[in-house]
Protein backbone atom coordinates (compact mmCIF):
# COMPACT_ATOMS: atom_id res chain seq x y z
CA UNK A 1 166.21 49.38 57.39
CA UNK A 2 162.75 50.89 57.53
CA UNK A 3 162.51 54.35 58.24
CA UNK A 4 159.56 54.91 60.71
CA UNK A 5 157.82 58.46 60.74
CA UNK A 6 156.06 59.01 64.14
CA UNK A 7 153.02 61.67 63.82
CA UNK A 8 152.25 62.90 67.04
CA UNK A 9 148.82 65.68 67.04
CA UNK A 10 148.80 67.53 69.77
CA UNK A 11 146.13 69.70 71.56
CA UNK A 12 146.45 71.30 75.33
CA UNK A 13 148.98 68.48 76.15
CA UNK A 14 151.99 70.58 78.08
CA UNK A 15 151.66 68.24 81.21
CA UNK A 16 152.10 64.91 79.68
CA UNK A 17 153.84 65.48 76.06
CA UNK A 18 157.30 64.85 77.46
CA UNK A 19 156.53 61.52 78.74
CA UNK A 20 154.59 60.58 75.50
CA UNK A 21 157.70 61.69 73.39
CA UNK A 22 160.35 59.70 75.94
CA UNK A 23 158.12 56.49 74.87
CA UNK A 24 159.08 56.94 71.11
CA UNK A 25 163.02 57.92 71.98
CA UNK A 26 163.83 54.86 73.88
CA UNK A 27 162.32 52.59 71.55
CA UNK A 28 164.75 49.56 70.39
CA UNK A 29 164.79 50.24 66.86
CA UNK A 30 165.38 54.08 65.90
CA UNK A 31 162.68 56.27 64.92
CA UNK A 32 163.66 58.04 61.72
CA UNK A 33 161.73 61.54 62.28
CA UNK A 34 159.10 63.11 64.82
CA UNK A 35 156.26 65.30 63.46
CA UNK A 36 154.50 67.32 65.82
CA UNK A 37 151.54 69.14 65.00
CA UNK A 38 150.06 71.59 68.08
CA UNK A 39 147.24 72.10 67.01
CA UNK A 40 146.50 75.40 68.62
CA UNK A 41 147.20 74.56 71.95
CA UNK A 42 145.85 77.23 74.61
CA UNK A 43 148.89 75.96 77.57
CA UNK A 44 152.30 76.48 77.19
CA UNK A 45 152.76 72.75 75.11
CA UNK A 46 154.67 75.33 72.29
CA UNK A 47 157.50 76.06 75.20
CA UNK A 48 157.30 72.56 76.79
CA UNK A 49 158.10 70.96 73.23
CA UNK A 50 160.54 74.00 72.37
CA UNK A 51 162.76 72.93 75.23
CA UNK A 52 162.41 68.94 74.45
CA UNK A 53 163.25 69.41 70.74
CA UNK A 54 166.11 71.64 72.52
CA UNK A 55 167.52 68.84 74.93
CA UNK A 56 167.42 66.40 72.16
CA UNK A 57 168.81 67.72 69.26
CA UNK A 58 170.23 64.73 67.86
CA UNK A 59 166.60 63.47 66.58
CA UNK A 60 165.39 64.84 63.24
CA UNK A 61 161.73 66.92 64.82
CA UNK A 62 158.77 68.71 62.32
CA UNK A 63 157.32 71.14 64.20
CA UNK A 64 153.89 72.62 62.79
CA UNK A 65 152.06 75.17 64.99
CA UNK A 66 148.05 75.66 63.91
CA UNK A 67 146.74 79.25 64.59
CA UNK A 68 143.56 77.85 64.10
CA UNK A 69 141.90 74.18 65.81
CA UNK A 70 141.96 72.04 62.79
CA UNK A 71 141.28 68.70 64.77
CA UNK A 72 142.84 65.37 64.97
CA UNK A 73 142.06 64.03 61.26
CA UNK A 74 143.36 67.60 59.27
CA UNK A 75 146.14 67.24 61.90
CA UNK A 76 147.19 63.29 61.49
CA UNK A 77 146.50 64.31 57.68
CA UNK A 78 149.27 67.20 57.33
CA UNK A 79 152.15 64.80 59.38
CA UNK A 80 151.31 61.53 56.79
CA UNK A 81 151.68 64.37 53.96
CA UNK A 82 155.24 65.80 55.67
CA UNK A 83 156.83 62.40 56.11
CA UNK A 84 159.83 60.92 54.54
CA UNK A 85 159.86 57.94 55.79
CA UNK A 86 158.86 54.65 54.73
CA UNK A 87 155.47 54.29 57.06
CA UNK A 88 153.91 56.08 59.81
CA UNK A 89 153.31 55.72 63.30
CA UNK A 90 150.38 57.64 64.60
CA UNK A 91 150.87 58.46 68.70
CA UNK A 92 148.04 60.66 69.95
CA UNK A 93 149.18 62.84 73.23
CA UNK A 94 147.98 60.80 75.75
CA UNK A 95 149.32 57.37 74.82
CA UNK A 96 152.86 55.63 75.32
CA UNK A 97 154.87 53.04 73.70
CA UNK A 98 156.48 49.91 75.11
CA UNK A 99 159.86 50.10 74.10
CA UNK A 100 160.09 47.44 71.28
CA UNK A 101 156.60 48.24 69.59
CA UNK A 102 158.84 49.26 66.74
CA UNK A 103 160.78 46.73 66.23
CA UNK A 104 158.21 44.18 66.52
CA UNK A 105 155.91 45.80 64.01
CA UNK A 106 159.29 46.45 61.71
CA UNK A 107 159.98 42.52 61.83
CA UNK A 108 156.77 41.85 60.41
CA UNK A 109 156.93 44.87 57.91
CA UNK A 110 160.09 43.74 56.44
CA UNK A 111 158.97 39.81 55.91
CA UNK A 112 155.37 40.78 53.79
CA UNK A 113 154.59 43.82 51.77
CA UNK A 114 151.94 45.53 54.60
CA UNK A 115 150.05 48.45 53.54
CA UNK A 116 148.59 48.59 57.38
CA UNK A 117 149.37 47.16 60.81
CA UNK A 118 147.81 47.59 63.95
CA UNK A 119 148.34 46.07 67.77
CA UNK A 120 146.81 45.32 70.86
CA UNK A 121 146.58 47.96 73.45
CA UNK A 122 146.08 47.74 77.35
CA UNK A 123 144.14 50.23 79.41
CA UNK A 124 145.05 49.47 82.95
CA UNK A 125 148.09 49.85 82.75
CA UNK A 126 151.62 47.90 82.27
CA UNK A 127 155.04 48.68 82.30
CA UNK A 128 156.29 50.39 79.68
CA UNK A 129 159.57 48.96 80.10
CA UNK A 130 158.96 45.50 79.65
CA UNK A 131 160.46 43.68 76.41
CA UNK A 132 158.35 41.34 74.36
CA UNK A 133 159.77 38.83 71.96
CA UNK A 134 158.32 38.97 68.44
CA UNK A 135 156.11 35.64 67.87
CA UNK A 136 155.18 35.12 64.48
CA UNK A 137 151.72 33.01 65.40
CA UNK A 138 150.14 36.67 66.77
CA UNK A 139 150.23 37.92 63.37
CA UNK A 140 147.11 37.15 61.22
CA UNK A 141 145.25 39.28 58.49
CA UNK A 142 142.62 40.82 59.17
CA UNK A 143 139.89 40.88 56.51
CA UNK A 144 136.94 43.25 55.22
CA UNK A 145 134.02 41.49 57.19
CA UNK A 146 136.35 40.48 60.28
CA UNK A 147 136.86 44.56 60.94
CA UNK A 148 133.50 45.73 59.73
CA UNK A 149 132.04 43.67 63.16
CA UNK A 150 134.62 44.65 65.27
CA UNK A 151 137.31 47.38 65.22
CA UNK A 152 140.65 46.17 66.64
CA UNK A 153 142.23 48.99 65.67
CA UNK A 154 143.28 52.31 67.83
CA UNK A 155 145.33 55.22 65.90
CA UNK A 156 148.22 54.89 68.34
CA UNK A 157 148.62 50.95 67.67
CA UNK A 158 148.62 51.60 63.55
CA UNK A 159 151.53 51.96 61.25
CA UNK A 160 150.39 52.90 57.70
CA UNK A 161 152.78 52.38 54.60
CA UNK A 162 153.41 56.60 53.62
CA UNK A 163 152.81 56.08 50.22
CA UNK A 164 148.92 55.39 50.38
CA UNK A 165 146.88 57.75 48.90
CA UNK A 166 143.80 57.39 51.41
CA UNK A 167 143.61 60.04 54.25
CA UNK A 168 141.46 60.44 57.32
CA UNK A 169 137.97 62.06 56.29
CA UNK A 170 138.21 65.47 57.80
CA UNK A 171 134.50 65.94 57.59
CA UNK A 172 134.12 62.89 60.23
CA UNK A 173 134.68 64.11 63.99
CA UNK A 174 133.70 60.39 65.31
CA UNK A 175 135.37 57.40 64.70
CA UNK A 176 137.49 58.69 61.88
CA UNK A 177 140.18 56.52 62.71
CA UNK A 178 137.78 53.43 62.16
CA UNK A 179 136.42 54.85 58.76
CA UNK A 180 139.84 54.92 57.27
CA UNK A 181 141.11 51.23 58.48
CA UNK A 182 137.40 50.07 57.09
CA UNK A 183 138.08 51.93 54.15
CA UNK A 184 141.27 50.47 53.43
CA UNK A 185 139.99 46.86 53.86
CA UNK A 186 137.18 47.42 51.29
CA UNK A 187 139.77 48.21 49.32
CA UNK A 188 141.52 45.40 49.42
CA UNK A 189 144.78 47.17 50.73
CA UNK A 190 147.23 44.20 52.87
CA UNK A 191 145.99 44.79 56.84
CA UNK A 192 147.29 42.66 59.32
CA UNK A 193 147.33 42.59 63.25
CA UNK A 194 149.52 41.28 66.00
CA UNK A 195 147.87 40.17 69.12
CA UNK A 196 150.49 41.76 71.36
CA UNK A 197 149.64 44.89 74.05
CA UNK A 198 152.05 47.03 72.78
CA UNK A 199 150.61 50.74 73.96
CA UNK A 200 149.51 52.11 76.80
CA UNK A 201 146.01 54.20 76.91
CA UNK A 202 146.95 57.10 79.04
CA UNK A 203 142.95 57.93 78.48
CA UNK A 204 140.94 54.57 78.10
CA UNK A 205 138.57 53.98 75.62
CA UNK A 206 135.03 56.07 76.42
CA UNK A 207 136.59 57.89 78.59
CA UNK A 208 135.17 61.64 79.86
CA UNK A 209 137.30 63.83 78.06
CA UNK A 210 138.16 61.36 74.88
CA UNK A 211 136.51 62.43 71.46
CA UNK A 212 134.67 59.03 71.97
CA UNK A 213 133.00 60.36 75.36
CA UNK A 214 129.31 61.47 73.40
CA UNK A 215 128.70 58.11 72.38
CA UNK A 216 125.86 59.50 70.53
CA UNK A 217 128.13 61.01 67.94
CA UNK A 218 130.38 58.11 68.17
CA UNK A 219 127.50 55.40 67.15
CA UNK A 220 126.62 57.92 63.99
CA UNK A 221 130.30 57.77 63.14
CA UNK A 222 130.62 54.01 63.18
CA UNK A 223 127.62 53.93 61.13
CA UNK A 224 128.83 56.41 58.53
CA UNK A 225 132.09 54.17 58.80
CA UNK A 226 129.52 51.16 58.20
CA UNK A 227 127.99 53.07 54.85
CA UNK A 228 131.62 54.12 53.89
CA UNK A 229 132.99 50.36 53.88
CA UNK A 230 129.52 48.60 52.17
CA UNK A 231 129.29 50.78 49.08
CA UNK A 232 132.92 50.44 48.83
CA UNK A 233 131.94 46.98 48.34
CA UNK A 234 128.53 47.55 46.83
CA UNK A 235 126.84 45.76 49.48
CA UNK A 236 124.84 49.00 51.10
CA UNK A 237 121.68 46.92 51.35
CA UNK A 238 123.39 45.67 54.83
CA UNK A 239 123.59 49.07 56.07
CA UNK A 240 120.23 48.63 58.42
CA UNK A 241 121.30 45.70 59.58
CA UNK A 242 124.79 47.54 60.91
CA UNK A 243 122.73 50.19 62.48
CA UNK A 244 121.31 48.07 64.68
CA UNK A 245 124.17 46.36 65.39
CA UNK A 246 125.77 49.12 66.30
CA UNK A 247 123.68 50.30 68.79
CA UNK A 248 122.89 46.88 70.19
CA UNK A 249 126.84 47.20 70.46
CA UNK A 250 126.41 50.45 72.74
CA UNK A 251 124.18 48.52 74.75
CA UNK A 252 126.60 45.90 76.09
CA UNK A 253 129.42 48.37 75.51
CA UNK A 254 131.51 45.90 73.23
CA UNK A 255 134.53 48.02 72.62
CA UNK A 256 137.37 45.63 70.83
């Protein structure tokens, strides 16, 4: 069986944690560790998860406590480099699992050797109880140029094989997530997708209050996710022409 570590980075999330954590417990197919990284948290999310890891005692928890902000990347960055298990499931705080995401993505894990897999999300809402049945013809690859013109990819959707050496870039504060599925695709790393909405977006995308609300910084991460992914590929010469893709993107607000 696959063993599935779930990385959960948390910042100032005391009021919702417990129902983000309850999505990854009731999953169908057992999770085989929980990493938990507050990262400096200014509520009381250190008591709130204190008492959860408490109450359920028979789940195997890594609890890291930051005394200093570190962000989301150093934070996803320190749970990939703690895991034991076989891949990683990123959760941010405010998102929530349907309750067979993990099985589904470990039914296509253990048919092909997949070095990354991402899913469909929904923002509006859905119940997190429903069950979907695994259907083979939503799972396609998903190729260099296919992700460099659209990003189908959000962190809490992805399961990453642990033994890849690529991290998030630290030094990125916008759209780091995207830089490191680009990356991974330039280098020729196995990425595949299923076309299934198996998370829910507490926050949706470009939100107020998501890192992706100053969509300013956001369009100078894509395109410094654009340079990573072309000289990866030693094709920078089409680095103008993503630039102004990218903000002719921002201008319809293509998102996915």
């Amino acid at each position: 069986m696959t063993k599935i570590s779930v990385v959960v980075p948390i910042f100032n999330a005391s009021s919702r944690i417990t129902k983000v954590l309850d999505s990854v417990l009731r999953q169908s197919f057992p999770v085989f560790e929980i990493i938990l990284i507050n990262d400096c948290s200014k509520d009381d999310t250190s008591k709130v998860l204190e008492k959860y890891i408490e109450d359920n005692k028979k789940i195997t928890f890594k609890v890291f406590d930051l005394k200093v902000n570190k962000g989301v990347s150093f934070c996803r960055n320190l749970g990939w480099d703690n895991a034991s298990g076989d891949y990683i499931a990123f959760l941010d705080s405010d998102d929530f699992w349907n309750q067979n995401k993990l099985e589904i993505m470990s039914n296509i894990i253990s048919s092909s050797e997949v070095d990354l897999i991402g899913h469909n999300y929904n923002e509006k809402g859905s119940s997190l109880n429903e069950f979907f049945i695994f259907n083979p013809q939503l799972v396609y690859k998903i190729s260099f140029y296919k992700l460099l013109i659209r990003n189908k990819f959000q962190t809490s959707c992805v399961l990453i094989k642990k033994g890849i050496k690529e991290r998030f870039d630290t030094s990125i504060s916008h759209s780091e997530d995207y830089e490191l599925f680009l990356r991974l695709t330039a280098k020729k790393y196995n990425v595949v997708y299923y076309n299934e909405r198996l998370t829910y977006l507490g926050r949706p995308q470009l939100s107020k209050g998501g890192l992706s609300e100053k969509k300013m910084k956001m369009r100078i991460g894509e395109i410094k996710t654009y340079r990573s992914g072309l000289y990866i590929r030693k094709i920078g010469f089409l680095l103008p022409v993503m630039m102004i893709y990218s903000f002719f993107k921002s201008l319809i607000k293509i998102n996915r």
